[in-house]
Protein backbone atom coordinates (compact mmCIF):
# COMPACT_ATOMS: atom_id res chain seq x y z
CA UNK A 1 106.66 -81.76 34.69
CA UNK A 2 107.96 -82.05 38.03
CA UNK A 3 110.31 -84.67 38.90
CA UNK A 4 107.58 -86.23 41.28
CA UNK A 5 105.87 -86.47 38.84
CA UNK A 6 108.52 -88.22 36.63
CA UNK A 7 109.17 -90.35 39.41
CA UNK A 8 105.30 -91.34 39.57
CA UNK A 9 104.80 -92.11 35.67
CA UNK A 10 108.23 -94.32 35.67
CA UNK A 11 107.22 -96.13 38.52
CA UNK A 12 103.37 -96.88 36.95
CA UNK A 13 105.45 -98.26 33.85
CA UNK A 14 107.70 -100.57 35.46
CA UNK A 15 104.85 -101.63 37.41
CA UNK A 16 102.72 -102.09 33.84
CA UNK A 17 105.93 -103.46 32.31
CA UNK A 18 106.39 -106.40 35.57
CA UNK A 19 102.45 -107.40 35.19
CA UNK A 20 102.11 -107.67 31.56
CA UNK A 21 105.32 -108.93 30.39
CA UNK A 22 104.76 -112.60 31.74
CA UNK A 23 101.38 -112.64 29.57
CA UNK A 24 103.40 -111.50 26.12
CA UNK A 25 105.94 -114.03 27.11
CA UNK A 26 102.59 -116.28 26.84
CA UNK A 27 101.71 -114.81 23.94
CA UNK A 28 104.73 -114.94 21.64
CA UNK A 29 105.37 -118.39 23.21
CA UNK A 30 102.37 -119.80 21.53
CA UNK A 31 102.61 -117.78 18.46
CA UNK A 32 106.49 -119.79 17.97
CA UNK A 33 104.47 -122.79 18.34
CA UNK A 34 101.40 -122.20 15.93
CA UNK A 35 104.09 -121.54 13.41
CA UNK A 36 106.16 -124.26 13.69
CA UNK A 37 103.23 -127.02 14.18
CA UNK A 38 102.42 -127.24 10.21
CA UNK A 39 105.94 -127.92 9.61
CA UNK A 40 106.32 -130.99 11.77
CA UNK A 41 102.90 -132.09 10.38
CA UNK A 42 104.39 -132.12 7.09
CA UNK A 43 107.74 -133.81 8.44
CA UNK A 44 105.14 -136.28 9.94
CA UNK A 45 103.10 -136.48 6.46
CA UNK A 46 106.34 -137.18 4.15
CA UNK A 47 107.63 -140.26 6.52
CA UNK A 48 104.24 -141.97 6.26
CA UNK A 49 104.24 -141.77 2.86
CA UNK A 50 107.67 -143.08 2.86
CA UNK A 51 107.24 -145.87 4.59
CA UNK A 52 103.72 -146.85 2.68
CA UNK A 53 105.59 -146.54 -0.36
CA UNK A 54 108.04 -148.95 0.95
CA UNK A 55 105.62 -151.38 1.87
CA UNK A 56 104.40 -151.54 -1.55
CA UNK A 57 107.78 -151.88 -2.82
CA UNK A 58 108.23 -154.60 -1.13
CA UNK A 59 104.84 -156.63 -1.04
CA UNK A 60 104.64 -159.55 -3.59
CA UNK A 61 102.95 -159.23 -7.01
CA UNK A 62 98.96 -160.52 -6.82
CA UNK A 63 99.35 -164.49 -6.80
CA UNK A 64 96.00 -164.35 -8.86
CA UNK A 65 97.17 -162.38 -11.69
CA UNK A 66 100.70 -164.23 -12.76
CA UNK A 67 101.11 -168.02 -12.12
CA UNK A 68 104.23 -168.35 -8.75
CA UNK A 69 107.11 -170.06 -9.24
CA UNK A 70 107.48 -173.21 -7.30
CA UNK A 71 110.60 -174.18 -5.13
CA UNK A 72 112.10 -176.34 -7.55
CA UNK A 73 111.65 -173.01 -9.96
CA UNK A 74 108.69 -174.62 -11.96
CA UNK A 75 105.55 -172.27 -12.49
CA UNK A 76 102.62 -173.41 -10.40
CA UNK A 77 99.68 -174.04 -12.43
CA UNK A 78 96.20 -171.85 -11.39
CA UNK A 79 94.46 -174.46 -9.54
CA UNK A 80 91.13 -175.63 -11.05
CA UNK A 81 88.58 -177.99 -10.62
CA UNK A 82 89.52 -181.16 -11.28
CA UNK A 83 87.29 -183.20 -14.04
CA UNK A 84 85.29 -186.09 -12.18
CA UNK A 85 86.28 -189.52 -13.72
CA UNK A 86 83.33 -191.88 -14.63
CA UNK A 87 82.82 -195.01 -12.72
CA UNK A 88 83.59 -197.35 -15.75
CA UNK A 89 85.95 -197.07 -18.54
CA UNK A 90 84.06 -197.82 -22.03
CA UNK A 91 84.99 -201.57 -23.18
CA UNK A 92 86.75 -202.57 -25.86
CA UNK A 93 85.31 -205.48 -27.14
CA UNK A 94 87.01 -207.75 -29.80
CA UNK A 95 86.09 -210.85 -31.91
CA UNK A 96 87.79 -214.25 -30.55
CA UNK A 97 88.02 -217.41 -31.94
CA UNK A 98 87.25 -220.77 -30.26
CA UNK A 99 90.66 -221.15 -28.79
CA UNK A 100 90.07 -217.90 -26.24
CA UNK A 101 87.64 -220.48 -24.29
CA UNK A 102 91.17 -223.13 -23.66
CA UNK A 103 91.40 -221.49 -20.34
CA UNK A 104 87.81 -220.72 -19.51
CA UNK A 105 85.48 -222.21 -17.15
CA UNK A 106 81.56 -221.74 -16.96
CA UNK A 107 79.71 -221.56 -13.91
CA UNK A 108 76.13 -221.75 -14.13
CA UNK A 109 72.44 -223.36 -13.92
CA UNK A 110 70.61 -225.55 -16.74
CA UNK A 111 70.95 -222.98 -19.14
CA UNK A 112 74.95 -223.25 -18.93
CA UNK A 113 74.45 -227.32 -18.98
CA UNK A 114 72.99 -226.47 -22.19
CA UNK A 115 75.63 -224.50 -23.55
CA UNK A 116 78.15 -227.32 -22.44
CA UNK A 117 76.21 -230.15 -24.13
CA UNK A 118 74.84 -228.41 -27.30
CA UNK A 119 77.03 -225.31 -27.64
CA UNK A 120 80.19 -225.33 -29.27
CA UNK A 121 82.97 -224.28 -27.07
CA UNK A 122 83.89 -227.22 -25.78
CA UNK A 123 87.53 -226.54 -25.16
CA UNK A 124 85.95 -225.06 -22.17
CA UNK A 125 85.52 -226.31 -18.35
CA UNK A 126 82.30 -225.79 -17.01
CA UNK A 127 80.83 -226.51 -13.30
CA UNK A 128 77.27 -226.35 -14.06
CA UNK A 129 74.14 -228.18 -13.07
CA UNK A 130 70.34 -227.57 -12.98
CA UNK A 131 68.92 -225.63 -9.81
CA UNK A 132 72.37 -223.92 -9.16
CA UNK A 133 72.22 -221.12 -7.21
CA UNK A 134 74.16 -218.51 -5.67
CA UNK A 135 72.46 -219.36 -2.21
CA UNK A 136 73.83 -222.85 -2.54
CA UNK A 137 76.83 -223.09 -4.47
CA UNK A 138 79.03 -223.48 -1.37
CA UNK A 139 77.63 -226.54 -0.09
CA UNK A 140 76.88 -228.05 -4.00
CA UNK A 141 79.04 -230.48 -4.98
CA UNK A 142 79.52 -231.25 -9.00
CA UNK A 143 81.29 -234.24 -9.75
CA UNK A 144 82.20 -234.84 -6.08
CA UNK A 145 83.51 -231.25 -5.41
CA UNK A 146 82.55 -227.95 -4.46
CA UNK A 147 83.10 -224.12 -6.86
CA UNK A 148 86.33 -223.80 -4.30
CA UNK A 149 87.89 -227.42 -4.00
CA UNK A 150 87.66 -226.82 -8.36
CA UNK A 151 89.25 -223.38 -8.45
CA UNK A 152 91.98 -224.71 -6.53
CA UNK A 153 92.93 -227.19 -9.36
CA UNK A 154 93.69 -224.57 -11.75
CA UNK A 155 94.14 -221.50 -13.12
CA UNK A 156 91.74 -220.50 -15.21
CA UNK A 157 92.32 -216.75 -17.35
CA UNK A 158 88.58 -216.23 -17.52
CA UNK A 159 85.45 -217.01 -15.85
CA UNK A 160 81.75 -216.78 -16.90
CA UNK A 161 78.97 -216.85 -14.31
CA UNK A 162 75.12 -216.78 -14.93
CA UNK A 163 73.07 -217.56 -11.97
CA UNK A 164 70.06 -216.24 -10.36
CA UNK A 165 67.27 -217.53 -12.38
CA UNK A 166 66.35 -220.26 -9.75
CA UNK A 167 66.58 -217.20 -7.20
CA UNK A 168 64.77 -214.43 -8.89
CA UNK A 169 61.35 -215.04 -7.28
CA UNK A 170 63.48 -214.49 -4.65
CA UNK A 171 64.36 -210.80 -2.70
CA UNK A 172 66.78 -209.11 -5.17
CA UNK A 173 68.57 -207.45 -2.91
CA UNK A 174 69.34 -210.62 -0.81
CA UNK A 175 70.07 -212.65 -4.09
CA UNK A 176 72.42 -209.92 -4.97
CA UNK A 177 74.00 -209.77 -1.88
CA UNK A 178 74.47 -213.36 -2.07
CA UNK A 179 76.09 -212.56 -6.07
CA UNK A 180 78.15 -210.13 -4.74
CA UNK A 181 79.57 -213.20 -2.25
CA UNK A 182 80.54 -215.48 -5.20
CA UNK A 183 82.46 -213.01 -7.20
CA UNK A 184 84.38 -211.99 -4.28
CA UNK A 185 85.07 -215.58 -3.71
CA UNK A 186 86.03 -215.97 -7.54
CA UNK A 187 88.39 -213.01 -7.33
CA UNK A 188 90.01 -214.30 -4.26
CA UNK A 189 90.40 -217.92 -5.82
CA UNK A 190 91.29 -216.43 -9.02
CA UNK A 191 93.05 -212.92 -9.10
CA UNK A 192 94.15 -212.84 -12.33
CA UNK A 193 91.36 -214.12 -14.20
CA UNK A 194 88.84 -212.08 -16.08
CA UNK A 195 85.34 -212.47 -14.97
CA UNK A 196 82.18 -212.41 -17.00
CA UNK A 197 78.61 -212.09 -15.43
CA UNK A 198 76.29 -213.09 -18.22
CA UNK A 199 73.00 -211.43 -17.59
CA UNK A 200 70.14 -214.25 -16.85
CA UNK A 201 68.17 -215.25 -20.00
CA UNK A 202 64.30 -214.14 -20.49
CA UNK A 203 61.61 -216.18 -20.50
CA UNK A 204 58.81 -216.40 -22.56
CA UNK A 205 55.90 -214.39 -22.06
CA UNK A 206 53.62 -217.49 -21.44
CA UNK A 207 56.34 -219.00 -18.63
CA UNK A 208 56.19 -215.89 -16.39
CA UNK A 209 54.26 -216.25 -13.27
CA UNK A 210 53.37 -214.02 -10.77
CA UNK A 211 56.77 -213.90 -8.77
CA UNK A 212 58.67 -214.89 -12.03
CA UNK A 213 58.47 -211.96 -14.73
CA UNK A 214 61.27 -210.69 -17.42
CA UNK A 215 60.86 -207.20 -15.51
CA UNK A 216 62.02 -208.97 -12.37
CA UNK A 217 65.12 -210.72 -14.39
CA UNK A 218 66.16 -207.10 -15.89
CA UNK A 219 66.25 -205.73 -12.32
CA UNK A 220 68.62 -208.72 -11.45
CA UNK A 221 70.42 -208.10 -14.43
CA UNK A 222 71.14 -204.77 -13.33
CA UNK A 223 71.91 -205.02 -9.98
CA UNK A 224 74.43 -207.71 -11.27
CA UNK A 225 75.98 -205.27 -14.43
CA UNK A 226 76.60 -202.83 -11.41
CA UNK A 227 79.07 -205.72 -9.68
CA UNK A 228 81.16 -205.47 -13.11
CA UNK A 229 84.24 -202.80 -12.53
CA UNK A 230 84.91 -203.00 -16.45
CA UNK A 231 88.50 -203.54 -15.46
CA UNK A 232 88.74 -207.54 -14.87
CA UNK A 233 84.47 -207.79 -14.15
CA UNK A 234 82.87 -207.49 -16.79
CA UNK A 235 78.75 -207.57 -17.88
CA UNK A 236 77.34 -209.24 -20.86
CA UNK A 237 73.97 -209.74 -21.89
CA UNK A 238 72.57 -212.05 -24.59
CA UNK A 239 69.26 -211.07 -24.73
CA UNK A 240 69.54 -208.87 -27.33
CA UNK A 241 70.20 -212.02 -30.19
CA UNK A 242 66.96 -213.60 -28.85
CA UNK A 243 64.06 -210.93 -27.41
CA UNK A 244 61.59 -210.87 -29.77
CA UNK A 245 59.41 -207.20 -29.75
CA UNK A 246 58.30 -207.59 -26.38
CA UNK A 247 61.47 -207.98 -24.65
CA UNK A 248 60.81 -211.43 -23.99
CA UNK A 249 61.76 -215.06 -25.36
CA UNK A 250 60.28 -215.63 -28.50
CA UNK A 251 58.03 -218.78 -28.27
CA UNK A 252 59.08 -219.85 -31.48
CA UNK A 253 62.33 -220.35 -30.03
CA UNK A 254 61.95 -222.67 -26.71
CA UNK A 255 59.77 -225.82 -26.00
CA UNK A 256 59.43 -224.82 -22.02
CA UNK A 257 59.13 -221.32 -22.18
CA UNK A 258 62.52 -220.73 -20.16
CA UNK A 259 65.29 -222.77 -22.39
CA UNK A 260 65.86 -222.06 -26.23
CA UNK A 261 66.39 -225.54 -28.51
CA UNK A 262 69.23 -226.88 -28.67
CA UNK A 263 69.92 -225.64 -32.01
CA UNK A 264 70.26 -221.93 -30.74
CA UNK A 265 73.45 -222.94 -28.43
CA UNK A 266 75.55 -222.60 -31.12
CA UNK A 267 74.36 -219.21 -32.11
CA UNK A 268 74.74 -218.17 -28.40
CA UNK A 269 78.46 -218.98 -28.44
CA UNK A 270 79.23 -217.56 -31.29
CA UNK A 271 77.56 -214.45 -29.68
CA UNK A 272 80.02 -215.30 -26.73
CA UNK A 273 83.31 -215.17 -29.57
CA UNK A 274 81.62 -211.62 -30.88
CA UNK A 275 81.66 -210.10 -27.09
CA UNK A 276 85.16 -210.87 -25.33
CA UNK A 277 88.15 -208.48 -24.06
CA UNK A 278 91.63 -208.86 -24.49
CA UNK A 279 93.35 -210.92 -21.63
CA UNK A 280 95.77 -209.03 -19.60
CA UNK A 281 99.02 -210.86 -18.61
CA UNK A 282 100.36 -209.56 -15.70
CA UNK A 283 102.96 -211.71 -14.23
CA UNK A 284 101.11 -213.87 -10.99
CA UNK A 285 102.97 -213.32 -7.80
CA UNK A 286 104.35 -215.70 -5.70
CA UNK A 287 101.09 -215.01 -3.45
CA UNK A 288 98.75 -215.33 -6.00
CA UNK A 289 100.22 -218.74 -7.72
CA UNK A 290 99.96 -220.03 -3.95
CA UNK A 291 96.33 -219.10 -3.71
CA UNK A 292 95.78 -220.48 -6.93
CA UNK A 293 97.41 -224.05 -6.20
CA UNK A 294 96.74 -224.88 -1.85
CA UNK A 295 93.30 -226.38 -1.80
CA UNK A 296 91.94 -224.45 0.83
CA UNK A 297 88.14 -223.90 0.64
CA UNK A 298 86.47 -220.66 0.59
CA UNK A 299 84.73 -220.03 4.07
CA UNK A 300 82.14 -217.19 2.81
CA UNK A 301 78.73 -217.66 5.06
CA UNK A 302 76.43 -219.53 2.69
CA UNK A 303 73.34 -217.71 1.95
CA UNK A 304 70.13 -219.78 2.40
CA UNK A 305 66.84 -219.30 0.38
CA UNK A 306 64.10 -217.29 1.12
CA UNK A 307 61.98 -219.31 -0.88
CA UNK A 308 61.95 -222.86 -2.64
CA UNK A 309 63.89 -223.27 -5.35
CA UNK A 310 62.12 -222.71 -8.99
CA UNK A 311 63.58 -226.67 -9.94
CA UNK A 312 61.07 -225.96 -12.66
CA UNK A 313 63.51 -223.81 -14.86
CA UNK A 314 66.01 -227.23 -15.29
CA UNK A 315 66.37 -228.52 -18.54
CA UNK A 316 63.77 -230.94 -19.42
């Protein structure tokens, strides 16, 4: 070979060598980068599961699986459903003597005048008469004085009520309402006393009348037993010592239909001794001996009747 021709194939290769070499500069370029990229993905790969282990270190344990302790280093109970408490508390009832009346007073209609003048507490006050009703007691006067001028004479440790057979022709729910305004007024006069509402005595079958009916009486009844808290109100019923079969007073038993004879008075407060509950004696406060000693009168909105009065169910 010539040297021309030398001189043309060394020139071609430096010319090859100047085009191409940019392109495997390109080439190799990549191929360093293809081989390094799986080892910063792994890099990458072992810090995240660093730092998630981490996290998990230092999350706290499932507060459903293992009771907490509590700030004062006590272990927190699971929390659960409380039990719902009834609305009364069972009653303990106890046998009295005579001598648990010395403090009582009765209020009440002609069937209370008869326990006063043929029954055998007599240790006991009473501010009764015939026709007494709940409608009226705050403008009815017995022996010159109203319920409230009488409660603020003395402290009595328990009160018995029965009232609503002169009103029970009446609308119950108005005759309750009026109820409901008496024992409030008793409480108020009275805190510390223990109140009994005595459920209103059957009549006989032959006495009932068309607005006047022993079904009528035990939905009164009721709707006065649910005015009892079972704490210091409390619901007692004596018609259970005199119903005959029918739920109703036997005939045998009364000469009007609606009063029994005189002779069953004393059975009825020995039924009274049977049914009673221990007094509580919490010490009156200075508020509450006040109350029980100004003579201020109570200034509940007296109730007036729907209807006449049933004067009919007095004593004879």
């Amino acid at each position: 070979m010539n040297k021309f021709k030398q001189f043309v194939y060394t020139l071609l290769l430096l010319f090859t060598c100047f085009v191409a070499s940019p392109y495997i500069y390109k080439q190799i370029w990549k191929s360093s980068k293809v081989v390094d990229s799986p080892k910063a993905s792994a890099k990458e790969t072992d810090t995240e599961a660093q730092q998630t282990e981490e996290k998990a270190t230092d999350a706290p344990a499932d507060s459903t699986t293992e009771p907490q302790p509590t700030s004062e280093g006590e272990t927190a109970a699971p929390v659960e459903d409380e039990p719902t408490e009834p609305t009364t508390s069972p009653v303990d009832w106890v046998q009295s003597d005579a001598s648990y009346f010395n403090d009582a007073l009765f209020i009440g209609d002609s069937r209370t005048v008869g326990i006063r003048d043929y029954g055998t507490l007599k240790n006991a006050q009473y501010y009764c008469d015939k026709g007494l009703s709940s409608y009226q007691i705050d403008k009815s006067y017995v022996d010159g004085k109203t319920i409230w001028d009488f409660l603020s004479g003395k402290k009595f440790g328990k009160i018995y009520v029965m009232l609503g057979i002169n009103e029970v022709g009446n609308d119950i729910e108005y005759t309750t309402s009026a109820y409901r305004k008496l024992i409030d007024g008793l409480r108020e006069k009275q805190p510390d006393a223990i109140i009994y509402l005595e459920g209103n005595l059957h009549v006989a079958t032959y006495a009932q009348t068309s607005a006047i009916t022993n079904e009528r009486i035990d939905i009164l009844n009721s709707n006065i037993q649910e005015l009892a808290d079972n704490k210091k109100t409390f619901y007692i019923n004596v018609n259970g010592i005199f119903d005959d079969g029918t739920g109703a007073l036997p005939a045998e038993d009364t000469s009007d239909g609606i009063h029994v004879y005189a002779k069953h008075y004393a059975t009825w407060c020995d039924w009274l001794c049977q049914n009673t509950v221990a007094p509580a004696a919490p010490a009156a406060t200075e508020a509450a001996k006040a109350d029980t000693t100004e003579s201020a009168t109570y200034t509940s909105e007296p109730a007036t009747t729907a209807r006449p009065q049933n004067e009919s169910f007095s004593n004879q």
